[in-house]
C-alpha atoms as a PDB file:
ATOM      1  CA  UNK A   1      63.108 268.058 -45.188  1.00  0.00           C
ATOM      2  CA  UNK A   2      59.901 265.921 -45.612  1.00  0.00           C
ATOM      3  CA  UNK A   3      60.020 265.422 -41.624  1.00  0.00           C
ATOM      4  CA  UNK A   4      60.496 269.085 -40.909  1.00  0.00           C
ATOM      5  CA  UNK A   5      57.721 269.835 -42.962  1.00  0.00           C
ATOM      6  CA  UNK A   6      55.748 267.779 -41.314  1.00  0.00           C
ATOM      7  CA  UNK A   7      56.827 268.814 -37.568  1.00  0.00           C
ATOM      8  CA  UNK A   8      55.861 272.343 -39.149  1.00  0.00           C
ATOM      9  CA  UNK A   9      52.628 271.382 -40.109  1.00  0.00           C
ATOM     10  CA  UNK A  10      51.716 269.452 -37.333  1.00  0.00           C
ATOM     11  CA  UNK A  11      51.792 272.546 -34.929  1.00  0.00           C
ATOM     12  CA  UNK A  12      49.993 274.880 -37.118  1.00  0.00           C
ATOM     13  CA  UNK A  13      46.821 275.263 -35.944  1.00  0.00           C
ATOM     14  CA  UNK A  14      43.695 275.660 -38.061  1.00  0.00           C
ATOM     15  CA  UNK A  15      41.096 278.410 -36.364  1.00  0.00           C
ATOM     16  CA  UNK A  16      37.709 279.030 -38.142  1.00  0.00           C
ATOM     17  CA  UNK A  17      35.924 282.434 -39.249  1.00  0.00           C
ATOM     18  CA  UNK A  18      38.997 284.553 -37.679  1.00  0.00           C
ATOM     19  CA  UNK A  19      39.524 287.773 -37.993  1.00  0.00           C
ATOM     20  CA  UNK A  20      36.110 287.625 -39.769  1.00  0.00           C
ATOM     21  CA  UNK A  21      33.236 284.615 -41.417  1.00  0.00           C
ATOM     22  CA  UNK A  22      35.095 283.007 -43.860  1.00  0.00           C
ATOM     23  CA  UNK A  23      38.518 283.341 -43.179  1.00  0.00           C
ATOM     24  CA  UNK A  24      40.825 280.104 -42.198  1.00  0.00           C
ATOM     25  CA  UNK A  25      43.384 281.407 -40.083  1.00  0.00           C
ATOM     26  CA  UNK A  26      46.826 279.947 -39.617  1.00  0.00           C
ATOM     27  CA  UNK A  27      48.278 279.962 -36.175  1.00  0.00           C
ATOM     28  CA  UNK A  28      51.699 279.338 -36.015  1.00  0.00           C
ATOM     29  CA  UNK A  29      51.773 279.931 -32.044  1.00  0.00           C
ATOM     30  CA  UNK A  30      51.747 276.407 -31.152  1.00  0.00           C
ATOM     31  CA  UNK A  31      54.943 275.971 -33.257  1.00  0.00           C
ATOM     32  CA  UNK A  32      56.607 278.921 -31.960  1.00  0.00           C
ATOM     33  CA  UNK A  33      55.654 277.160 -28.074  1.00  0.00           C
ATOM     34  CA  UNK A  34      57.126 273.775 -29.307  1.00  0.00           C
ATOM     35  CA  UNK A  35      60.738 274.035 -28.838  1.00  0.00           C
ATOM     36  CA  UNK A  36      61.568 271.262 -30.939  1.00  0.00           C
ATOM     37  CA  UNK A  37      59.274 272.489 -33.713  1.00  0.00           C
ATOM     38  CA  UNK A  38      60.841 275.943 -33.703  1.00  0.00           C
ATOM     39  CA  UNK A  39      64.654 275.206 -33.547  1.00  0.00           C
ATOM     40  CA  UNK A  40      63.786 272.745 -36.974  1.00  0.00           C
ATOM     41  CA  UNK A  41      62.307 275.765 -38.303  1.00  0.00           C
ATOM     42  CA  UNK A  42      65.510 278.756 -37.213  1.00  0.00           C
ATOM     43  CA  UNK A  43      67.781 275.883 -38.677  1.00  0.00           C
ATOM     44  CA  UNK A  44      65.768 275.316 -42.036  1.00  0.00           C
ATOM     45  CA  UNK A  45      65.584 279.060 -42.470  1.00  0.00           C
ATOM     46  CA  UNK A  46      69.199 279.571 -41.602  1.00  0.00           C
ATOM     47  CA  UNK A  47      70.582 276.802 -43.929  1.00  0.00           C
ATOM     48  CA  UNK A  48      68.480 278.655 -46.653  1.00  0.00           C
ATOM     49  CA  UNK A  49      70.311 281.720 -45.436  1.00  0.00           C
ATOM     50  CA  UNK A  50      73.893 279.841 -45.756  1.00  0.00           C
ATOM     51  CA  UNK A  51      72.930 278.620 -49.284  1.00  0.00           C
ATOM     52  CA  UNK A  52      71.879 281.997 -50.812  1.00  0.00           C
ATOM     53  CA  UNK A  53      75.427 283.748 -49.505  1.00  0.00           C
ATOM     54  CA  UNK A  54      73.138 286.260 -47.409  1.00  0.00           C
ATOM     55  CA  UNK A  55      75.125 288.710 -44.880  1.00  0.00           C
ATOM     56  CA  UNK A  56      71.887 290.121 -43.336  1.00  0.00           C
ATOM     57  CA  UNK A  57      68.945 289.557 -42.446  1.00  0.00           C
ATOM     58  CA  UNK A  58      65.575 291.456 -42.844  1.00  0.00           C
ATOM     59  CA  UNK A  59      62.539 290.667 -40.647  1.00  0.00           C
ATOM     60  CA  UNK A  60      59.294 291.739 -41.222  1.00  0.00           C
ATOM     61  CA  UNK A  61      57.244 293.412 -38.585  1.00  0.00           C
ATOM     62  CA  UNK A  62      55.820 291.619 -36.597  1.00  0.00           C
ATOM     63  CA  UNK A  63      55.641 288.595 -36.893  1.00  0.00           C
ATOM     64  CA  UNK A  64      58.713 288.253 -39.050  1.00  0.00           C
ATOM     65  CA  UNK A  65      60.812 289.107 -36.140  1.00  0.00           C
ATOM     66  CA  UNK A  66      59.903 286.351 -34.005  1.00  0.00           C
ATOM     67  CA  UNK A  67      61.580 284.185 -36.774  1.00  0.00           C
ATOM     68  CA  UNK A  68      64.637 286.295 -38.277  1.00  0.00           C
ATOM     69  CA  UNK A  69      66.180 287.290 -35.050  1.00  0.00           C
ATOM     70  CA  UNK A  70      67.064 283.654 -34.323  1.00  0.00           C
ATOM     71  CA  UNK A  71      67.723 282.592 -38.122  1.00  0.00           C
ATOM     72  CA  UNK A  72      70.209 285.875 -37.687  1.00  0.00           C
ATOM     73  CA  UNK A  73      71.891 284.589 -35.003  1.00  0.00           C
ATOM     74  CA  UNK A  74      72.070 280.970 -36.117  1.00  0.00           C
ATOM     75  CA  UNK A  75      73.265 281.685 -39.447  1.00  0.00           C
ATOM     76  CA  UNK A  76      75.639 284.191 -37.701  1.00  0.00           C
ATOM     77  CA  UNK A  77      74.428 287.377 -40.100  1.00  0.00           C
ATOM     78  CA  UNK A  78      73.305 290.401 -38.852  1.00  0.00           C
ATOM     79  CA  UNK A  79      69.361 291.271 -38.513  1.00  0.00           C
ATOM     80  CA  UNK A  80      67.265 294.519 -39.747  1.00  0.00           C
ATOM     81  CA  UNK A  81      64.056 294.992 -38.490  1.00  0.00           C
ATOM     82  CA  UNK A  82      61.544 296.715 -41.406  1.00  0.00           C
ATOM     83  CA  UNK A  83      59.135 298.390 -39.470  1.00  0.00           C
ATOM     84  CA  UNK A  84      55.836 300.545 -40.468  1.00  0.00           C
ATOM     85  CA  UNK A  85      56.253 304.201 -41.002  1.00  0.00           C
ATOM     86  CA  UNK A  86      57.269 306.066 -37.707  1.00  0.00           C
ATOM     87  CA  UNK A  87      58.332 303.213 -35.282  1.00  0.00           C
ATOM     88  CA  UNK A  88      62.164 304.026 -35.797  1.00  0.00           C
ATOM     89  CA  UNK A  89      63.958 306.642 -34.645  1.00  0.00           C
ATOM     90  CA  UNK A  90      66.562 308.366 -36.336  1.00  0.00           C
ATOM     91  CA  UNK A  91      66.969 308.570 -39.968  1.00  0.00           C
ATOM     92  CA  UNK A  92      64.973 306.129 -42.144  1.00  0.00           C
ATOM     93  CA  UNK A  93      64.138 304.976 -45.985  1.00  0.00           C
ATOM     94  CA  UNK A  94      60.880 304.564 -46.535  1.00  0.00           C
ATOM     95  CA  UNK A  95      58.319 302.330 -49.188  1.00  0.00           C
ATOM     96  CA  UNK A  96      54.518 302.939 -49.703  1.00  0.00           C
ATOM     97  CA  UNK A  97      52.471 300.168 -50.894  1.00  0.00           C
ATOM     98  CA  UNK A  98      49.122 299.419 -51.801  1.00  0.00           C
ATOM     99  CA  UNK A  99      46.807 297.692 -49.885  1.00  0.00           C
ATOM    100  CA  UNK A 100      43.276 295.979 -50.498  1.00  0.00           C
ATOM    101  CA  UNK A 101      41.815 299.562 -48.748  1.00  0.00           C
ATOM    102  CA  UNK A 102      44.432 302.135 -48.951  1.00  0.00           C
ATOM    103  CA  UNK A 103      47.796 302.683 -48.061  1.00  0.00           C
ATOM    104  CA  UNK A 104      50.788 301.559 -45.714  1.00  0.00           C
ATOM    105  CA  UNK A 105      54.376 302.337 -45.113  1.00  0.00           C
ATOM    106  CA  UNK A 106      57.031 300.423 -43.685  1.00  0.00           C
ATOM    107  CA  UNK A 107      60.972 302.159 -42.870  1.00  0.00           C
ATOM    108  CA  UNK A 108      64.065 301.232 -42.536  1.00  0.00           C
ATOM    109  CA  UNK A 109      67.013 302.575 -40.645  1.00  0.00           C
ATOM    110  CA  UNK A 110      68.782 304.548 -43.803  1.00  0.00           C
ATOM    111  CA  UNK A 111      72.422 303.206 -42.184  1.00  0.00           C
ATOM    112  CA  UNK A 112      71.726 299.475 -41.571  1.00  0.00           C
ATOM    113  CA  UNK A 113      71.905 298.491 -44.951  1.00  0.00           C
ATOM    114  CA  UNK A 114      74.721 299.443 -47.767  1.00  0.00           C
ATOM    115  CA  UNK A 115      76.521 298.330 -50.992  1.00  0.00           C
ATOM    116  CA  UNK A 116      77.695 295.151 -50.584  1.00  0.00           C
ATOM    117  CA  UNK A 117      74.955 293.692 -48.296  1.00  0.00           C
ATOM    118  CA  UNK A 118      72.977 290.373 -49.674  1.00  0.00           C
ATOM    119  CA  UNK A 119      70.022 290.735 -47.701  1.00  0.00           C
ATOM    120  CA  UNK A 120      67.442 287.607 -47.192  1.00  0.00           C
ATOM    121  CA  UNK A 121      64.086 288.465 -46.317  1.00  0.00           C
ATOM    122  CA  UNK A 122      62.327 286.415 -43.767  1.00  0.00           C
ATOM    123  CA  UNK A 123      58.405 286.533 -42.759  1.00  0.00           C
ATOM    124  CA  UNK A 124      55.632 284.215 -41.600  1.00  0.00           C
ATOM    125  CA  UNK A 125      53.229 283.863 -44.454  1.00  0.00           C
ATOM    126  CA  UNK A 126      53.434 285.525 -47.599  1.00  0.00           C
ATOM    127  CA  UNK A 127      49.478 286.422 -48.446  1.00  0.00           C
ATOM    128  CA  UNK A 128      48.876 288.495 -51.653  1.00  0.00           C
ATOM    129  CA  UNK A 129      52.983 290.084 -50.824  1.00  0.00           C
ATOM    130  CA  UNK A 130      52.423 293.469 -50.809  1.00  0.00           C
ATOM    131  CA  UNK A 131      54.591 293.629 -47.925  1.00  0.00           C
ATOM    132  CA  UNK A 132      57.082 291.618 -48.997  1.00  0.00           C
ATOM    133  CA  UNK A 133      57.244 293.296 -52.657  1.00  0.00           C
ATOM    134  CA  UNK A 134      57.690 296.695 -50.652  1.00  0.00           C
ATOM    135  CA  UNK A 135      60.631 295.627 -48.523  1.00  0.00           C
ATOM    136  CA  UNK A 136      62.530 294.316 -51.437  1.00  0.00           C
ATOM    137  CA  UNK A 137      61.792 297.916 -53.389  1.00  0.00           C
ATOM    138  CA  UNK A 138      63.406 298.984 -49.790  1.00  0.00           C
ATOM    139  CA  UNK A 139      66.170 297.025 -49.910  1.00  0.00           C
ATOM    140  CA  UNK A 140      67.775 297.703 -53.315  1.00  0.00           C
ATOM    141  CA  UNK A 141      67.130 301.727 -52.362  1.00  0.00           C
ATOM    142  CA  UNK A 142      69.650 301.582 -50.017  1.00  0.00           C
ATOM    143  CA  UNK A 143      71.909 299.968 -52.206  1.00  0.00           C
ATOM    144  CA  UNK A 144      72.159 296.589 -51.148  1.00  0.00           C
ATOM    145  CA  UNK A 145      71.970 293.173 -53.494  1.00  0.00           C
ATOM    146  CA  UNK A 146      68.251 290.665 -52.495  1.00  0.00           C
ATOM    147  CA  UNK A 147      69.531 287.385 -51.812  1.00  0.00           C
ATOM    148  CA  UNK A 148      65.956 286.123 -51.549  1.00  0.00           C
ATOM    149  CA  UNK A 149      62.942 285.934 -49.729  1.00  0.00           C
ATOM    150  CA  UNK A 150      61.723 282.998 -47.245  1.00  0.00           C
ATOM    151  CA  UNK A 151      58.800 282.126 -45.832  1.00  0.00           C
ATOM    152  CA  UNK A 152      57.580 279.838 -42.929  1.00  0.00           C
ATOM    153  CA  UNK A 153      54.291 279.516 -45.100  1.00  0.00           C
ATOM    154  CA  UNK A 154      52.557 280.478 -48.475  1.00  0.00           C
ATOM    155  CA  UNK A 155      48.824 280.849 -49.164  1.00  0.00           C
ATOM    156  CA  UNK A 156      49.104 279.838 -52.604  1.00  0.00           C
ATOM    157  CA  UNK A 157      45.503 280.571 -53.089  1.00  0.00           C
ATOM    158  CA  UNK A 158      45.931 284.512 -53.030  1.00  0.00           C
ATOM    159  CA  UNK A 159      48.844 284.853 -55.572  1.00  0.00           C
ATOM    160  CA  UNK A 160      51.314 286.476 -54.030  1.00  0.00           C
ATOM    161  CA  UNK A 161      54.603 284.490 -55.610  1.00  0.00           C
ATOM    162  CA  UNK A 162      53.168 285.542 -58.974  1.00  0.00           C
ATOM    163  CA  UNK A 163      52.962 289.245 -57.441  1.00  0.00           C
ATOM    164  CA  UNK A 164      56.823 289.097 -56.673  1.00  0.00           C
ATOM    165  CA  UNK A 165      58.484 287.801 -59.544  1.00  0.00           C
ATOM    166  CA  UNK A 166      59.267 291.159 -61.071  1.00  0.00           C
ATOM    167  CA  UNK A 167      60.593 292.222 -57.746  1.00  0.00           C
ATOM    168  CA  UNK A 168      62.379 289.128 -57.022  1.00  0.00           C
ATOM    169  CA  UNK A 169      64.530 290.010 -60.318  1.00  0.00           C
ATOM    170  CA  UNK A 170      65.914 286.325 -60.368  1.00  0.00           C
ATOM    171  CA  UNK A 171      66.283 286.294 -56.682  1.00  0.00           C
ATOM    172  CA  UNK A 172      64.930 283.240 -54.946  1.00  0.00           C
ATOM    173  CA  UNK A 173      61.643 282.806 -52.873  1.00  0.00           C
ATOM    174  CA  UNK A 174      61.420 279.800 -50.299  1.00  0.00           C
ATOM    175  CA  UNK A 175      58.280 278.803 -48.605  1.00  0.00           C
ATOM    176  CA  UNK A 176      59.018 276.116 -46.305  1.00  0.00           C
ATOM    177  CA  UNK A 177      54.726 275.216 -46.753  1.00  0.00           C
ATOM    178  CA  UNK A 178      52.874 275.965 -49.116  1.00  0.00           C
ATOM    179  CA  UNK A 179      48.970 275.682 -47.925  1.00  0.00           C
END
Protein backbone atom coordinates (compact mmCIF):
# COMPACT_ATOMS: atom_id res chain seq x y z
CA UNK A 1 0.00 0.00 0.00
CA UNK A 2 3.07 2.24 0.77
CA UNK A 3 3.62 2.41 -3.21
CA UNK A 4 0.03 3.27 -3.93
CA UNK A 5 0.19 5.89 -1.56
CA UNK A 6 2.83 7.23 -2.99
CA UNK A 7 1.61 6.99 -6.83
CA UNK A 8 -1.44 8.90 -5.11
CA UNK A 9 0.51 11.49 -3.79
CA UNK A 10 2.72 12.01 -6.46
CA UNK A 11 -0.15 13.25 -8.82
CA UNK A 12 -1.82 15.47 -6.41
CA UNK A 13 -1.08 18.70 -7.20
CA UNK A 14 -0.48 21.51 -4.73
CA UNK A 15 -2.15 25.06 -6.09
CA UNK A 16 -1.66 28.23 -3.92
CA UNK A 17 -4.30 30.92 -2.58
CA UNK A 18 -7.28 28.93 -4.47
CA UNK A 19 -10.50 29.48 -4.19
CA UNK A 20 -9.27 32.42 -2.03
CA UNK A 21 -5.52 33.92 -0.09
CA UNK A 22 -4.70 31.36 2.11
CA UNK A 23 -6.14 28.35 1.03
CA UNK A 24 -3.83 25.22 -0.24
CA UNK A 25 -5.85 23.50 -2.63
CA UNK A 26 -5.61 19.84 -3.51
CA UNK A 27 -6.00 18.88 -7.10
CA UNK A 28 -6.55 15.49 -7.66
CA UNK A 29 -7.02 16.07 -11.61
CA UNK A 30 -3.67 15.02 -12.53
CA UNK A 31 -4.38 11.64 -10.81
CA UNK A 32 -7.68 11.22 -12.26
CA UNK A 33 -5.59 11.96 -16.03
CA UNK A 34 -2.93 9.31 -15.01
CA UNK A 35 -4.36 6.07 -15.90
CA UNK A 36 -2.09 4.13 -13.94
CA UNK A 37 -2.56 6.37 -10.90
CA UNK A 38 -6.34 6.06 -11.06
CA UNK A 39 -6.91 2.27 -11.66
CA UNK A 40 -4.40 1.87 -8.19
CA UNK A 41 -6.79 4.11 -6.66
CA UNK A 42 -10.65 2.24 -8.09
CA UNK A 43 -8.74 -1.01 -6.93
CA UNK A 44 -7.63 0.30 -3.36
CA UNK A 45 -11.11 1.68 -2.87
CA UNK A 46 -12.78 -1.44 -4.15
CA UNK A 47 -10.70 -3.92 -2.03
CA UNK A 48 -11.82 -1.64 0.94
CA UNK A 49 -15.28 -2.19 -0.45
CA UNK A 50 -14.72 -6.21 -0.57
CA UNK A 51 -13.35 -6.12 3.03
CA UNK A 52 -16.22 -4.18 4.71
CA UNK A 53 -19.02 -6.76 3.02
CA UNK A 54 -20.56 -3.54 1.23
CA UNK A 55 -23.46 -4.29 -1.49
CA UNK A 56 -23.66 -0.62 -2.63
CA UNK A 57 -22.12 2.05 -3.18
CA UNK A 58 -22.80 5.79 -2.37
CA UNK A 59 -20.98 8.62 -4.20
CA UNK A 60 -20.92 11.95 -3.24
CA UNK A 61 -21.74 14.72 -5.60
CA UNK A 62 -19.52 15.68 -7.43
CA UNK A 63 -16.62 14.80 -7.15
CA UNK A 64 -17.38 11.57 -5.37
CA UNK A 65 -18.80 10.22 -8.49
CA UNK A 66 -15.84 10.39 -10.54
CA UNK A 67 -14.44 7.78 -8.01
CA UNK A 68 -17.49 5.46 -6.85
CA UNK A 69 -18.85 4.72 -10.22
CA UNK A 70 -15.70 2.75 -11.09
CA UNK A 71 -15.03 1.35 -7.40
CA UNK A 72 -18.94 0.17 -8.09
CA UNK A 73 -18.21 -1.53 -10.96
CA UNK A 74 -14.89 -3.03 -9.92
CA UNK A 75 -16.06 -4.29 -6.74
CA UNK A 76 -19.16 -5.47 -8.73
CA UNK A 77 -21.83 -3.54 -6.17
CA UNK A 78 -24.27 -1.34 -7.24
CA UNK A 79 -23.76 2.68 -7.11
CA UNK A 80 -26.16 5.59 -5.61
CA UNK A 81 -25.50 8.89 -6.48
CA UNK A 82 -26.37 11.49 -3.27
CA UNK A 83 -27.09 14.52 -4.89
CA UNK A 84 -28.05 18.21 -3.49
CA UNK A 85 -31.65 18.99 -2.97
CA UNK A 86 -33.65 19.04 -6.34
CA UNK A 87 -31.24 17.36 -8.91
CA UNK A 88 -33.30 13.99 -8.83
CA UNK A 89 -36.33 13.32 -10.16
CA UNK A 90 -38.87 11.27 -8.77
CA UNK A 91 -39.31 10.54 -5.20
CA UNK A 92 -36.41 11.35 -2.84
CA UNK A 93 -35.15 11.31 1.06
CA UNK A 94 -33.69 14.15 1.99
CA UNK A 95 -30.81 15.50 4.90
CA UNK A 96 -30.13 19.20 5.86
CA UNK A 97 -26.87 20.05 7.25
CA UNK A 98 -25.07 22.83 8.53
CA UNK A 99 -22.62 24.64 6.88
CA UNK A 100 -19.84 27.30 7.88
CA UNK A 101 -22.68 30.06 6.35
CA UNK A 102 -25.98 28.45 6.28
CA UNK A 103 -27.60 25.59 5.01
CA UNK A 104 -27.47 22.68 2.31
CA UNK A 105 -29.38 19.65 1.31
CA UNK A 106 -28.42 16.69 -0.44
CA UNK A 107 -31.35 13.68 -1.69
CA UNK A 108 -31.50 10.51 -2.39
CA UNK A 109 -33.69 8.42 -4.60
CA UNK A 110 -36.23 7.07 -1.65
CA UNK A 111 -36.14 3.40 -3.70
CA UNK A 112 -32.37 2.87 -4.26
CA UNK A 113 -31.60 1.99 -0.94
CA UNK A 114 -33.52 -0.65 1.54
CA UNK A 115 -33.17 -3.07 4.52
CA UNK A 116 -30.55 -5.19 3.95
CA UNK A 117 -28.20 -2.85 1.98
CA UNK A 118 -24.45 -2.27 3.54
CA UNK A 119 -23.75 0.84 1.93
CA UNK A 120 -19.92 2.26 1.69
CA UNK A 121 -19.59 5.79 1.22
CA UNK A 122 -16.99 7.04 -1.13
CA UNK A 123 -15.77 10.86 -1.67
CA UNK A 124 -12.62 12.81 -2.52
CA UNK A 125 -11.57 14.62 0.59
CA UNK A 126 -13.30 14.62 3.71
CA UNK A 127 -12.85 18.53 5.02
CA UNK A 128 -14.69 19.42 8.30
CA UNK A 129 -17.54 16.21 7.01
CA UNK A 130 -20.54 17.87 7.10
CA UNK A 131 -21.33 16.22 3.98
CA UNK A 132 -20.30 13.09 4.74
CA UNK A 133 -22.04 13.09 8.37
CA UNK A 134 -25.33 14.04 6.36
CA UNK A 135 -25.25 11.17 3.89
CA UNK A 136 -24.73 8.62 6.55
CA UNK A 137 -27.93 10.30 8.62
CA UNK A 138 -29.37 9.55 4.86
CA UNK A 139 -28.45 6.30 4.64
CA UNK A 140 -29.73 4.64 7.84
CA UNK A 141 -33.27 6.70 7.01
CA UNK A 142 -33.91 4.56 4.39
CA UNK A 143 -33.21 1.65 6.28
CA UNK A 144 -30.08 0.41 5.17
CA UNK A 145 -26.86 -0.82 7.48
CA UNK A 146 -23.23 1.93 6.90
CA UNK A 147 -20.55 -0.29 6.03
CA UNK A 148 -18.16 2.66 6.18
CA UNK A 149 -16.92 5.63 4.72
CA UNK A 150 -13.67 6.06 2.36
CA UNK A 151 -11.84 8.67 1.29
CA UNK A 152 -9.19 9.37 -1.47
CA UNK A 153 -7.85 12.09 1.06
CA UNK A 154 -8.28 13.66 4.63
CA UNK A 155 -7.40 17.19 5.75
CA UNK A 156 -6.64 16.20 9.12
CA UNK A 157 -6.14 19.76 10.03
CA UNK A 158 -10.00 20.69 9.97
CA UNK A 159 -11.37 17.79 12.15
CA UNK A 160 -13.68 16.20 10.35
CA UNK A 161 -12.95 12.28 11.52
CA UNK A 162 -13.56 13.59 15.04
CA UNK A 163 -16.93 15.20 13.58
CA UNK A 164 -18.06 11.62 12.36
CA UNK A 165 -17.48 9.31 15.01
CA UNK A 166 -20.95 9.53 16.47
CA UNK A 167 -22.29 9.02 13.02
CA UNK A 168 -19.95 6.39 12.06
CA UNK A 169 -21.60 4.30 15.09
CA UNK A 170 -18.59 1.77 14.94
CA UNK A 171 -18.58 1.83 11.24
CA UNK A 172 -15.20 2.27 9.64
CA UNK A 173 -13.63 5.44 7.96
CA UNK A 174 -10.65 4.93 5.40
CA UNK A 175 -8.61 7.73 4.07
CA UNK A 176 -6.26 6.40 1.67
CA UNK A 177 -3.99 10.06 2.61
CA UNK A 178 -4.15 11.78 5.18
CA UNK A 179 -2.55 15.47 4.45
Amino acid sequence: MTDVKELLLSRIRDVPDYPKPGVMFKDITPLLADPTAFSALTGALADLCVEQGATKIVGLEARGFILAAPVAVRAGVGFIPVRKAGKLPGATLAQSYELEYGSAEIEVHAEDLSTGDRVLVIDDVLATGGTAEASLQLIRRAGAEVAGLAVLMELGFLGGRARLEPALQGAPLEALLTV
